[in-house]
C-alpha atoms as a PDB file:
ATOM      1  CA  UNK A   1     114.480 -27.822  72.914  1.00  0.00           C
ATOM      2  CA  UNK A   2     110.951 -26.691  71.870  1.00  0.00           C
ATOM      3  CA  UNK A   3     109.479 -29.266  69.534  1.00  0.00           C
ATOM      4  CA  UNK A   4     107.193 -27.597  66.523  1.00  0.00           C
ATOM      5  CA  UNK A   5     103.632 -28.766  66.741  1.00  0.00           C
ATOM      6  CA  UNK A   6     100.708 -28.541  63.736  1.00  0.00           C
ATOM      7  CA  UNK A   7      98.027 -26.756  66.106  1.00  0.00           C
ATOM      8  CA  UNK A   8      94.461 -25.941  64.855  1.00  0.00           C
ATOM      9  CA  UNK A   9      93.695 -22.293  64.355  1.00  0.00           C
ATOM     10  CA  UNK A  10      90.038 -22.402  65.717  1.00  0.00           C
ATOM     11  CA  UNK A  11      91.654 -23.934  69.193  1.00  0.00           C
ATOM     12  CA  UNK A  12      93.898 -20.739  69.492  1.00  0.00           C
ATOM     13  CA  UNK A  13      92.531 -18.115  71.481  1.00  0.00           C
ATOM     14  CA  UNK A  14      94.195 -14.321  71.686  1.00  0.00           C
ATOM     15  CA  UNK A  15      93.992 -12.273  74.601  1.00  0.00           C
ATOM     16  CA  UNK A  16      92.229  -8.878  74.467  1.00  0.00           C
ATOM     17  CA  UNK A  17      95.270  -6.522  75.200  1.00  0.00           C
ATOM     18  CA  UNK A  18      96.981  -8.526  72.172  1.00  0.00           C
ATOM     19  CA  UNK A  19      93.856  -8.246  69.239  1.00  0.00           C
ATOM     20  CA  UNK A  20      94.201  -4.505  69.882  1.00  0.00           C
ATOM     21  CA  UNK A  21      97.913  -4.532  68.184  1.00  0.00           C
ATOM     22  CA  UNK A  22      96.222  -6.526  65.304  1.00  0.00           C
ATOM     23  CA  UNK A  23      97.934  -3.577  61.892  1.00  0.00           C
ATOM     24  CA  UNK A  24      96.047  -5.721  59.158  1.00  0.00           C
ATOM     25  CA  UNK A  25      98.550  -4.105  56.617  1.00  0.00           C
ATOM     26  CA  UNK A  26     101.036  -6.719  58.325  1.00  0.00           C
ATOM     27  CA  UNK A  27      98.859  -9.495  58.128  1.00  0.00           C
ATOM     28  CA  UNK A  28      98.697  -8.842  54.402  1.00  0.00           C
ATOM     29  CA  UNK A  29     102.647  -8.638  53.741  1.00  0.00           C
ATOM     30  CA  UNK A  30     102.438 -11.845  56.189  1.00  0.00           C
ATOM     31  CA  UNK A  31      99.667 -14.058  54.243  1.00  0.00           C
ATOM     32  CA  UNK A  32     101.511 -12.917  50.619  1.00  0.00           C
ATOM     33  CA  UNK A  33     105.106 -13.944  52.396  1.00  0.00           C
ATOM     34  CA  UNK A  34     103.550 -17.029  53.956  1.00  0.00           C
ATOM     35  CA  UNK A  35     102.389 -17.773  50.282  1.00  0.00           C
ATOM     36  CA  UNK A  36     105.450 -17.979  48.620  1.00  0.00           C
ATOM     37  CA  UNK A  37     108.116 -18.921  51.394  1.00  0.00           C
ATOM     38  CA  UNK A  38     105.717 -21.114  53.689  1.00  0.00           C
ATOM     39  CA  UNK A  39     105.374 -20.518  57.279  1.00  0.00           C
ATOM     40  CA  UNK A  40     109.145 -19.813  58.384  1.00  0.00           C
ATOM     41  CA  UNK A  41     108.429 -18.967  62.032  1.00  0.00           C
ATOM     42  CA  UNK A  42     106.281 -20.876  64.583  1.00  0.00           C
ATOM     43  CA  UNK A  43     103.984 -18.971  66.826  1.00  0.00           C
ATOM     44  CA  UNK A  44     104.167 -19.771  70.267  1.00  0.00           C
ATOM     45  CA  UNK A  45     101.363 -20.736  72.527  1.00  0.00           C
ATOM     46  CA  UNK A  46     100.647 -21.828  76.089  1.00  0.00           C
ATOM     47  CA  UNK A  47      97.884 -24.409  77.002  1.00  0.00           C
ATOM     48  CA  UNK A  48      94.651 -23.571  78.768  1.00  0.00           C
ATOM     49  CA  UNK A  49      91.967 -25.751  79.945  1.00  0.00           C
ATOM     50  CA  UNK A  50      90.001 -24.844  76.552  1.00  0.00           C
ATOM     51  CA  UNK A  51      93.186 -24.856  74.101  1.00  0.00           C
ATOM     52  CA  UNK A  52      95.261 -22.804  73.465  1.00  0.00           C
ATOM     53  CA  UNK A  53      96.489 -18.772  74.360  1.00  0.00           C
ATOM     54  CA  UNK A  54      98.328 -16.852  71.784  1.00  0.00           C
ATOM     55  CA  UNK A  55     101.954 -15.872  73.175  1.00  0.00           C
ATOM     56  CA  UNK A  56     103.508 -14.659  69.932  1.00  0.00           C
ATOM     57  CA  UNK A  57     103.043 -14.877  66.478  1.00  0.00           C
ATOM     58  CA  UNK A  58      99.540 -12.684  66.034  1.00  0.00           C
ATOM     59  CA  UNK A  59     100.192 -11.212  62.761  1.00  0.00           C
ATOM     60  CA  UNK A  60     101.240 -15.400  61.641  1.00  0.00           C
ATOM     61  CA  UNK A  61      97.918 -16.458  63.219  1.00  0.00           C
ATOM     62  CA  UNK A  62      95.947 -14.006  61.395  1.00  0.00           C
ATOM     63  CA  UNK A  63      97.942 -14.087  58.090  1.00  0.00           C
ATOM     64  CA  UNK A  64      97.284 -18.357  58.079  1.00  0.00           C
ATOM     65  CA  UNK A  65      93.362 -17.365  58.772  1.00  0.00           C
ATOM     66  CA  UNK A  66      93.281 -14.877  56.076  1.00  0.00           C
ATOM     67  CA  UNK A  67      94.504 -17.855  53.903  1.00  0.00           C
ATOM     68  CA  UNK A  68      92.070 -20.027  54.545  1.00  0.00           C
ATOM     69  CA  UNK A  69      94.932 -22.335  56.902  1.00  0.00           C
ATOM     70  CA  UNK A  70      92.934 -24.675  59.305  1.00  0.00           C
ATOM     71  CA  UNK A  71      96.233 -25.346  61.403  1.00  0.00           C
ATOM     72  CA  UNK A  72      99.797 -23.226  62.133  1.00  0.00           C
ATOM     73  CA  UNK A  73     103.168 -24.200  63.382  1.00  0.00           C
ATOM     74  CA  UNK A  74     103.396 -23.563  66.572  1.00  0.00           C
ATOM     75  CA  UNK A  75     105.727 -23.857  70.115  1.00  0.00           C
ATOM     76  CA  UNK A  76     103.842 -24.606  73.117  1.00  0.00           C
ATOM     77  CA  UNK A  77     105.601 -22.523  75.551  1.00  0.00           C
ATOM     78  CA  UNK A  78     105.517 -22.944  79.460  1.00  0.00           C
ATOM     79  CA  UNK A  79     103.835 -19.926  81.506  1.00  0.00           C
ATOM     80  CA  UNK A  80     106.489 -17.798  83.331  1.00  0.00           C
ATOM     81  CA  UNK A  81     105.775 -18.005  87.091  1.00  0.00           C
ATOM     82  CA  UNK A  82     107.045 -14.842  89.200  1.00  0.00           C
END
């Protein structure tokens, strides 16, 4: 069971491929949802030697920026190994 962690935003980093996807329309239905209802949904990260790496959950990460949100719910998720 995946325990839910209080993880600072600035420690969070987001790969390339995924900033691309970034449709800021969705981070502002996100940051007015977030507003009202809280933060429902943890993103999901995986550790690196400097912090963190974004999984899932961009659109959360950048809707908790936009509001100012130093830290975010999050899962810290184990790399898949093939």
């Amino acid at each position: 069971m995946l325990k839910v962690m209080e993880l600072e935003t600035a420690k969070i980093r987001v790969p390339v491929k995924r900033v691309k996807t970034l449709d800021p329309a969705k981070v502002e239905t996100l940051a007015e949802d977030i507003l009202e209802n809280g933060q429902t949904t943890p993103i999901e990260v995986r550790t690196d030697p400097k912090g963190y790496i974004l999984i899932e959950g961009l659109h959360r990460l950048e809707a908790m920026k936009a509001l100012g949100e130093d830290t975010i719910k999050s899962y810290i998720v184990q790399a898949r190994k093939f």
